[in-house]
Protein backbone atom coordinates (compact mmCIF):
# COMPACT_ATOMS: atom_id res chain seq x y z
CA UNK A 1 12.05 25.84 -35.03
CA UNK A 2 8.35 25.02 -36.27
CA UNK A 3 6.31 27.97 -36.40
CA UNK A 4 3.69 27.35 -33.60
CA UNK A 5 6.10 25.62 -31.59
CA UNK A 6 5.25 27.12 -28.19
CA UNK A 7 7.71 25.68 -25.43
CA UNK A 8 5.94 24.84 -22.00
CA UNK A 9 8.92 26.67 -19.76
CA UNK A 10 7.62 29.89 -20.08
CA UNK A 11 11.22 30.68 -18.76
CA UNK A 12 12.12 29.31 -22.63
CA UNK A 13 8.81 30.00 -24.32
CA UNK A 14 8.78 32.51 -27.63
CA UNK A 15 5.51 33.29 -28.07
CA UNK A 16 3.39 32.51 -31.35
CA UNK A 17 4.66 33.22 -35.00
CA UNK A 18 3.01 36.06 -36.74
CA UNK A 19 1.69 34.19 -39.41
CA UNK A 20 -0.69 32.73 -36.95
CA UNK A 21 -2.52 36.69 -36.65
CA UNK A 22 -1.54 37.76 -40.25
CA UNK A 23 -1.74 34.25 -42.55
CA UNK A 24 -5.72 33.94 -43.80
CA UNK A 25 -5.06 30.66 -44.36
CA UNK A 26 -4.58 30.02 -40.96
CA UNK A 27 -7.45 31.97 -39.93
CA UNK A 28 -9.08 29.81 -42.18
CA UNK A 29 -8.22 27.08 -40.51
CA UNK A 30 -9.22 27.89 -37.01
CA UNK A 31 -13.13 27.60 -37.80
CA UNK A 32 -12.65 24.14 -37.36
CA UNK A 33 -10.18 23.09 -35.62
CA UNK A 34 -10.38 25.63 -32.57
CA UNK A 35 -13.78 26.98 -32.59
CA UNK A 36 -16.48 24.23 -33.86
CA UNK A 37 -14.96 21.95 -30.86
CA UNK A 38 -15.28 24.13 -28.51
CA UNK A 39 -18.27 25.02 -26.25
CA UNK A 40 -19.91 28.10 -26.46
CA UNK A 41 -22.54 30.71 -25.20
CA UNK A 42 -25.36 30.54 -26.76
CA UNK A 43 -27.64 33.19 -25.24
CA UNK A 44 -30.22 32.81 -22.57
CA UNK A 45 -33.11 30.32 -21.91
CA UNK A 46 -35.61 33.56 -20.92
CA UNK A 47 -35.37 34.55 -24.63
CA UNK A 48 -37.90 31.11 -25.08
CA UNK A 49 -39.64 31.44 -21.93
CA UNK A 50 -42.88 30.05 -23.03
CA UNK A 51 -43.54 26.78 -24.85
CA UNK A 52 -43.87 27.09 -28.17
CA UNK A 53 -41.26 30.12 -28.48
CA UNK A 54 -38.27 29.80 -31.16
CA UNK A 55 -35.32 32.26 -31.21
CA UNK A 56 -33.24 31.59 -34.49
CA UNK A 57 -29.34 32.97 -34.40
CA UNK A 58 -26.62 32.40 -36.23
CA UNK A 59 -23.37 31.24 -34.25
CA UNK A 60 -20.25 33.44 -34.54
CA UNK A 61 -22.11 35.44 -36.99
CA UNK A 62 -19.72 36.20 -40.17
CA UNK A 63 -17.11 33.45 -39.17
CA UNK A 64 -18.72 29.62 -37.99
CA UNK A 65 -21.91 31.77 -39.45
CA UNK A 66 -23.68 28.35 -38.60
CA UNK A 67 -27.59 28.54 -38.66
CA UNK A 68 -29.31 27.15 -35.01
CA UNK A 69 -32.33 27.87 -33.37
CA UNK A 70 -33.66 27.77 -29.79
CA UNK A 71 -36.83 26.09 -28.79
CA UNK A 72 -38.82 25.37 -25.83
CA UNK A 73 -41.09 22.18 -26.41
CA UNK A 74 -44.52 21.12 -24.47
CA UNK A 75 -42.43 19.91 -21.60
CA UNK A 76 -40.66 22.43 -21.05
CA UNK A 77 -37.38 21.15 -22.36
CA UNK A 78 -34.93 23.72 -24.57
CA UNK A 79 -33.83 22.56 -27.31
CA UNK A 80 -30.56 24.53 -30.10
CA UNK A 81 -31.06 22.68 -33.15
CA UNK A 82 -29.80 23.18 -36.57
CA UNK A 83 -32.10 25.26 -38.54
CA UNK A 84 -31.64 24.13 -42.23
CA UNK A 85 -34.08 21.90 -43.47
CA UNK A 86 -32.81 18.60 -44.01
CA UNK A 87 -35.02 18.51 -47.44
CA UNK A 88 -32.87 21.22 -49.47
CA UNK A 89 -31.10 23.23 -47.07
CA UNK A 90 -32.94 26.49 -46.34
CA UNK A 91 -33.51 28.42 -43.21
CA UNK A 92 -36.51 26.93 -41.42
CA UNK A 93 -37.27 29.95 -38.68
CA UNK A 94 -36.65 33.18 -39.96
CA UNK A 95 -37.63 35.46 -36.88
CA UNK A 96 -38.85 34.91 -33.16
CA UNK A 97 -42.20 33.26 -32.86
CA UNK A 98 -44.27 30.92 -31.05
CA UNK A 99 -45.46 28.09 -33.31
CA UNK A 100 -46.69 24.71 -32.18
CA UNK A 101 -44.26 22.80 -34.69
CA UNK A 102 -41.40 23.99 -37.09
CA UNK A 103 -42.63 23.93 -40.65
CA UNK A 104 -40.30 24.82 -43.69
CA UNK A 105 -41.79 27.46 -46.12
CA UNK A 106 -39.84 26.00 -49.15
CA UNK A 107 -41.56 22.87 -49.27
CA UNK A 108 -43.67 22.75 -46.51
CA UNK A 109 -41.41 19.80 -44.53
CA UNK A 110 -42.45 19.90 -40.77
CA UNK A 111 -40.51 18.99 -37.63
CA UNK A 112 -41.80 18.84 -33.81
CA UNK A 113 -39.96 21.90 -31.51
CA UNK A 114 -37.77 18.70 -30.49
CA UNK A 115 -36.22 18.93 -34.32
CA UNK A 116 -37.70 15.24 -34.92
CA UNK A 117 -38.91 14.92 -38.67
CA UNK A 118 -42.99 14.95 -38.66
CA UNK A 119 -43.94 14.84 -41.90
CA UNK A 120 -43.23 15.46 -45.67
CA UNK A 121 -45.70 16.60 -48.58
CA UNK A 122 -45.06 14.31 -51.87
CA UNK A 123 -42.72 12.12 -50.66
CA UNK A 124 -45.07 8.79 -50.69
CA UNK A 125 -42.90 7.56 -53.11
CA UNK A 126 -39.42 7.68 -51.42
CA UNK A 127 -37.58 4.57 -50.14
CA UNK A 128 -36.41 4.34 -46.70
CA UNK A 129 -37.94 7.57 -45.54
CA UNK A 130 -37.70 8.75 -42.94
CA UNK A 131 -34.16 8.09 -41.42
CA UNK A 132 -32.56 10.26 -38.63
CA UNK A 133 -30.86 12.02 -41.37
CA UNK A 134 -34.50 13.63 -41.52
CA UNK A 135 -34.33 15.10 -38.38
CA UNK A 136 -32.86 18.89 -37.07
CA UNK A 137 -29.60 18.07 -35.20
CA UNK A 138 -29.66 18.38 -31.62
CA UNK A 139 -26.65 20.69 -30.67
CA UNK A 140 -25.41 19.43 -26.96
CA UNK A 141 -26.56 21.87 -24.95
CA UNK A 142 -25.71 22.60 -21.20
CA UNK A 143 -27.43 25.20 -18.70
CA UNK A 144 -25.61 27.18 -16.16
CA UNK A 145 -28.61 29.05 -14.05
CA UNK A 146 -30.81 30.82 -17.38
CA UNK A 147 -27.06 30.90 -19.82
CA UNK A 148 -27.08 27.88 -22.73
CA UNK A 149 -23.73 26.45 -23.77
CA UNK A 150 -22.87 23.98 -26.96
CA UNK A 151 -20.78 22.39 -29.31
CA UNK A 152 -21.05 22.04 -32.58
CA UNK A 153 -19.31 18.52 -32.37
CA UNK A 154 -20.85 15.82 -31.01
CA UNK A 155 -19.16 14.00 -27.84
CA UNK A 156 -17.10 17.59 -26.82
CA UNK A 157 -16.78 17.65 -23.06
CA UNK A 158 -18.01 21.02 -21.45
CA UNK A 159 -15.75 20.15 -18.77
CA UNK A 160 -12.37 21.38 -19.74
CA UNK A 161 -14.56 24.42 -20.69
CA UNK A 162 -16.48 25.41 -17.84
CA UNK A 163 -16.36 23.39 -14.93
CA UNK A 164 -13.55 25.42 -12.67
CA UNK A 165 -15.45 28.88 -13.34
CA UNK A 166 -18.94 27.24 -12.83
CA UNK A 167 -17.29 25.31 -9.12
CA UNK A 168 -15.23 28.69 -8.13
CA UNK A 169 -18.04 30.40 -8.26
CA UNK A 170 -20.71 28.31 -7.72
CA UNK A 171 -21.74 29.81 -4.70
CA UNK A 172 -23.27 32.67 -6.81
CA UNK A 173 -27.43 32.74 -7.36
CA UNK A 174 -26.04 33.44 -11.51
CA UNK A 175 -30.08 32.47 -12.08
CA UNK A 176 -30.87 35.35 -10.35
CA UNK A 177 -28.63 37.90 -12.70
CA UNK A 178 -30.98 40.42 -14.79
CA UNK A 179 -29.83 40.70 -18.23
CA UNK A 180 -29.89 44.42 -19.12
CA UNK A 181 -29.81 45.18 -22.92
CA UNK A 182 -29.37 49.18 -22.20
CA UNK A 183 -25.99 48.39 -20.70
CA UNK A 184 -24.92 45.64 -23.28
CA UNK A 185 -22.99 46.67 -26.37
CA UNK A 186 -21.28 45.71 -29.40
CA UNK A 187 -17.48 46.71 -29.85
CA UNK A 188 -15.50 46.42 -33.34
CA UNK A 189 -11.73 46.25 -33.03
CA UNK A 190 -9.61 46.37 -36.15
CA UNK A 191 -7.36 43.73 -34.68
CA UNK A 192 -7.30 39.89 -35.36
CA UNK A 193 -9.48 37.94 -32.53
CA UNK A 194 -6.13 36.55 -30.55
CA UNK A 195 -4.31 39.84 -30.07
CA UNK A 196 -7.73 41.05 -28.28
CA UNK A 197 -7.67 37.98 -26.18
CA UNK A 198 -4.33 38.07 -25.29
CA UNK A 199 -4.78 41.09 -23.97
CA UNK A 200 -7.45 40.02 -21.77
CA UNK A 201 -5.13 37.41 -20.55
CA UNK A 202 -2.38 39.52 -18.67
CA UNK A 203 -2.89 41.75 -15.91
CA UNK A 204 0.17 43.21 -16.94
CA UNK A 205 -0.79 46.15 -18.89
CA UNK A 206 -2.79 47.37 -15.97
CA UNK A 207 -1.00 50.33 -14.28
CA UNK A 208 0.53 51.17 -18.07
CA UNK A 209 -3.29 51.22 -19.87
CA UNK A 210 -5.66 51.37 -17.04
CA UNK A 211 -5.79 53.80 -14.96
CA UNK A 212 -8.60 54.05 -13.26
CA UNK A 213 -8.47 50.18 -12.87
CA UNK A 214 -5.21 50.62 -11.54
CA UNK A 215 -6.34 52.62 -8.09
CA UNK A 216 -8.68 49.87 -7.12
CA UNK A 217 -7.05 46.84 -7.74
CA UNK A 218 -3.83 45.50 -5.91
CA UNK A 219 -1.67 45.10 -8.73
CA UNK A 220 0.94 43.21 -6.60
CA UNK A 221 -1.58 40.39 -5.43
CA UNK A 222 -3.21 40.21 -8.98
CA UNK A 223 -2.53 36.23 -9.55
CA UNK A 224 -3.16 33.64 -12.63
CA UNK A 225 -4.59 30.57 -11.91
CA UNK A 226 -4.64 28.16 -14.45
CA UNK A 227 -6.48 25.60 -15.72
CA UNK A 228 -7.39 23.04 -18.77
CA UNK A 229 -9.46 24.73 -20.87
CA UNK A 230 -10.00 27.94 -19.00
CA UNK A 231 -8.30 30.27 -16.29
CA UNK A 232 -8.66 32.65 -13.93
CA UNK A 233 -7.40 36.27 -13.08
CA UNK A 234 -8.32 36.93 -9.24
CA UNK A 235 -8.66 40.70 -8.84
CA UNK A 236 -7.86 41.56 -5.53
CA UNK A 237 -9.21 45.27 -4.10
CA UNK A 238 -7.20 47.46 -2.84
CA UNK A 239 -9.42 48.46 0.37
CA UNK A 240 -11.97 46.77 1.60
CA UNK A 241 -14.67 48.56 -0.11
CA UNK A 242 -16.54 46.88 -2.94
CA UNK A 243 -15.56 43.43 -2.42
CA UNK A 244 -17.45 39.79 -2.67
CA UNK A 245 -19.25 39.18 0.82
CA UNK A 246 -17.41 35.37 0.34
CA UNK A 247 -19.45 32.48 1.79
CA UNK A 248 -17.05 30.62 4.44
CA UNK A 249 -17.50 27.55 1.73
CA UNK A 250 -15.45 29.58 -1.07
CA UNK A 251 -11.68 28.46 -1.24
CA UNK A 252 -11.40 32.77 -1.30
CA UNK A 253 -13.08 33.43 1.84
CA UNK A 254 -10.94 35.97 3.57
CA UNK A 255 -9.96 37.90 0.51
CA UNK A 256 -10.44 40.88 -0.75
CA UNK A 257 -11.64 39.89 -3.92
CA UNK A 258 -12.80 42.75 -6.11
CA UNK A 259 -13.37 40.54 -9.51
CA UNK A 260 -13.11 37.14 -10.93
CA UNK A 261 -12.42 37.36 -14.44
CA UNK A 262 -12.22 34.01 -16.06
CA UNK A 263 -11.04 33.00 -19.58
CA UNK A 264 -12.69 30.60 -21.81
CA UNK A 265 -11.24 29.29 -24.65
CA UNK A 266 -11.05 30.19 -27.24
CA UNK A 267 -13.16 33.50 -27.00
CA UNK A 268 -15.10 33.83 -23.90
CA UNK A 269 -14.66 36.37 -20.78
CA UNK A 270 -16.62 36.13 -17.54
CA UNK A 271 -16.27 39.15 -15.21
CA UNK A 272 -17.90 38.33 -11.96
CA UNK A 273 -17.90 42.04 -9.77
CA UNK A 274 -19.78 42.31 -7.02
CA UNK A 275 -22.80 44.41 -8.86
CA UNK A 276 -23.00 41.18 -11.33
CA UNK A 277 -21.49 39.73 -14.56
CA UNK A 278 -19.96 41.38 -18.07
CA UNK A 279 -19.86 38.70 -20.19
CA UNK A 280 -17.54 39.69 -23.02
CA UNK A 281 -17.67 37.45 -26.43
CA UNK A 282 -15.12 37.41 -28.93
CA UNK A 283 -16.65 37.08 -32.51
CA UNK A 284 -13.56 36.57 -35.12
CA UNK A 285 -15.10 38.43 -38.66
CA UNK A 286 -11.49 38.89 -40.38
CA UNK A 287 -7.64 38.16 -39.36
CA UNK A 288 -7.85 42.14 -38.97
CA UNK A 289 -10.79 42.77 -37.11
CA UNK A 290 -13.61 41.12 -34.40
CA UNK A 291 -16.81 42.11 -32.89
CA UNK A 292 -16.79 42.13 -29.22
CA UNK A 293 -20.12 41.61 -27.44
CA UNK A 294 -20.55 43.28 -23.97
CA UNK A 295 -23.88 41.35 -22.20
CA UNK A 296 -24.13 43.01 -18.88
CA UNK A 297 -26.37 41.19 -16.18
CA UNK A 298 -26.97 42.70 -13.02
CA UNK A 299 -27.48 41.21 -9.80
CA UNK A 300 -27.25 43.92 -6.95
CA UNK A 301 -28.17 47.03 -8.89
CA UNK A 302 -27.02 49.43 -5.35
CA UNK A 303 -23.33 48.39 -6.42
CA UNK A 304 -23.60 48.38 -10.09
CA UNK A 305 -20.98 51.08 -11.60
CA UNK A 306 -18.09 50.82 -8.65
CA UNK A 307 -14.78 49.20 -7.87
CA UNK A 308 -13.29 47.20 -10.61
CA UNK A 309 -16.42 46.81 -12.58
CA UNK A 310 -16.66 50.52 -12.74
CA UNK A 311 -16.67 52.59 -16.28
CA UNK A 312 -16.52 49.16 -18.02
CA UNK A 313 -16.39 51.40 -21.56
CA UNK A 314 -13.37 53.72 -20.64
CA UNK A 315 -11.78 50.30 -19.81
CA UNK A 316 -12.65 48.84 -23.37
CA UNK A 317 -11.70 52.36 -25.24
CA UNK A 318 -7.93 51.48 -23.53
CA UNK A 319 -7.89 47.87 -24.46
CA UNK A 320 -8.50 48.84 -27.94
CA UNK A 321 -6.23 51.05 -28.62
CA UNK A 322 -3.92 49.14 -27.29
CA UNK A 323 -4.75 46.04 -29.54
CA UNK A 324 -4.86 47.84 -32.52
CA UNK A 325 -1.72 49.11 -32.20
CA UNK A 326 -0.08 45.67 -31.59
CA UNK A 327 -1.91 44.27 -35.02
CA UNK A 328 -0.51 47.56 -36.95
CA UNK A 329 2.79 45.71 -34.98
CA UNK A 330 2.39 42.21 -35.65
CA UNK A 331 2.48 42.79 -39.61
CA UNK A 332 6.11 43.82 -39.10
CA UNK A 333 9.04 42.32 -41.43
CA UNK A 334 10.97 43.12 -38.22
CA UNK A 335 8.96 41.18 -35.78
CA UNK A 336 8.43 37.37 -35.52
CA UNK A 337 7.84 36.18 -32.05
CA UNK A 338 7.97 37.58 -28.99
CA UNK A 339 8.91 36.42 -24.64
CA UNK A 340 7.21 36.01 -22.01
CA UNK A 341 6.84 37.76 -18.28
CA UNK A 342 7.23 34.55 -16.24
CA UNK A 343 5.68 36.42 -13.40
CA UNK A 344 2.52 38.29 -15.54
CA UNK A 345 1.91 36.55 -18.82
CA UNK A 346 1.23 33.03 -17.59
CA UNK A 347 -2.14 33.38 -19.10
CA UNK A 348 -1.29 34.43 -22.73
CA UNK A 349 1.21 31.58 -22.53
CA UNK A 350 -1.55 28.96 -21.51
CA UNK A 351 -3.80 30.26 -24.31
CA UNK A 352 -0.50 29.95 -27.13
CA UNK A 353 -0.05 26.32 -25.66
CA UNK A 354 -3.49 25.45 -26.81
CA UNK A 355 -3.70 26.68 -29.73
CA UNK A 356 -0.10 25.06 -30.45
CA UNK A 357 -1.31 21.67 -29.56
CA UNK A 358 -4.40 22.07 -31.51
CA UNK A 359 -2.82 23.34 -34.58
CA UNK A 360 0.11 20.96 -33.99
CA UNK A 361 3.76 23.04 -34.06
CA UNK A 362 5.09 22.09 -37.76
CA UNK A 363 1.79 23.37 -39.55
């Protein structure tokens, strides 16, 4: 059977081949075909409030490592544009600033805040200049409340992405969540990217690993809902304490819903709780280790810190231990695939289907 040959009966299914966690090749390989199509975050519109301000990043730091830049123009309007000069390549913004037009320190090439080419020193001379070539890409970008999303390649949909989390919960002011940096943090797990997402994707570790988690959440109504690019683990509470006050409008009104913790692939987590949001990003560096980013935003601060979005970093200390041990695992002569729970692991199965149609099952 071909290697990442996933079977869609999860009755049937054996899960990936090893050499998909262990084979750098493969890792390799996934820059481009699973991550630059994909849409992802890329941080938060308040961080260029004003016009003029320009926040530079670097996407999936140590792995897409790709250069962009946010911008707010004179109208307003936010731009993420590539920030390498299209004269020789170097970095055009360097720190945060507020400028009134992007101008490259190399050789002094300058660009309005919308990335269009302005102007050029010594280049009188040159034939059909300027083109569009001369200008910063435009990365598609798409707002949800004050969060930017994008794709690196043109004509992705966000769609398959993001439109069931952002319609399931769209009842939820998100513009009105507080991002608070003292309660964000930065995670390293010595285990490849997958294996920590994969985890995320079952609810069935829960009363083994977690718990704490474990007295608040109904493990027997925990349910998997999935869908094209995405899916959804409803938390259900065990009590009626520290539940969603559901609009009559939500398709979950007259549940007990404790958390909403939604999967976007190939590396994205949203935990809704009733205090607010943990947005949890999954930053491949090696086929051995990631960097998990924790961005916390608060909405209600009264119920921050209870119910299932309680003691978030005990949770994580679990989770990686966990992981870690299953990459130590993976690496195995004696191991090669593994089965499914048809009744708990419906969401690591939907994530091993994508990646098998992506990667195609005979690579």
């Amino acid at each position: 059977m071909a290697r990442f040959f996933v079977d869609p009966d999860i009755a049937k299914a054996q899960t990936l081949h090893t050499d998909f966690y262990t084979d750098p090749a493969i890792f390799e390989l996934s820059k481009e075909k699973i991550f630059s199509p994909s849409w992802q975050w890329l941080g938060d519109a308040r961080s260029v409030a004003d016009t003029g301000q320009c926040s530079p990043f670097y996407l999936l730091e140590h792995f897409l490592d790709e250069p962009l830049v946010l911008t707010r123009d004179r109208s307003g309007t936010v731009h993420c544009l590539s920030n390498v000069c299209t004269h020789r390549g170097t970095i055009v913004v360097r720190e945060d600033c507020k400028v009134s037009n992007l101008r490259c320190r190399y050789h002094g090439r300058l660009f309005g805040l919308d990335g269009k080419f302005h102007s050029m020193p010594e280049f009188r001379e040159v034939e059909n200049f300027p083109s569009p070539d001369d200008d910063l890409r435009s990365i598609p970008l798409y707002p949800w409340g004050h969060w930017l999303f994008g794709s690196l390649q043109r004509g992705s949909s966000k769609a398959p992405y993001l439109n069931d989390m952002m319609e399931r919960v769209g009842w939820l002011p998100v513009a009105d969540f507080v991002f608070e940096p003292s309660l964000s943090k930065d995670y390293v797990v010595d285990a490849h990217w997958a294996l920590y997402c994969e985890n995320y994707l079952e609810g069935f570790h829960i009363p083994f690993v977690h718990a704490g988690l474990n007295a608040v959440i109904d493990f027997g109504n925990y349910t998997t809902e999935l869908f094209t690019r995405s899916n959804l683990q409803l938390g259900i509470a065990k009590d009626d304490e520290d539940c969603f006050d559901l609009p009559a409008s939500s398709v979950d009104y007259g549940k007990k819903v404790a958390a909403y913790y939604f999967f976007v692939f190939p590396n994205m987590m949203f935990n809704f709780y009733p205090w607010g949001l943990s947005i949890n990003i999954v930053q491949p560096l090696s086929p051995a280790r990631c960097k998990i980013s924790f961005l916390t935003y608060v909405w209600k601060e009264e119920l921050f810190n209870k119910g299932a979005g309680a003691d978030l970093d005990t949770v994580e200390m679990e989770d990686e231990e966990v992981v870690e041990a299953v990459q130590r695992g993976v690496r195995s002569r004696f191991y090669t695939h593994g089965r499914y729970s048809v009744t708990r692991e419906q969401g690591t199965h939907h994530f091993h289907r994508i990646i098998s149609s992506i990667l195609g099952p005979d690579l």
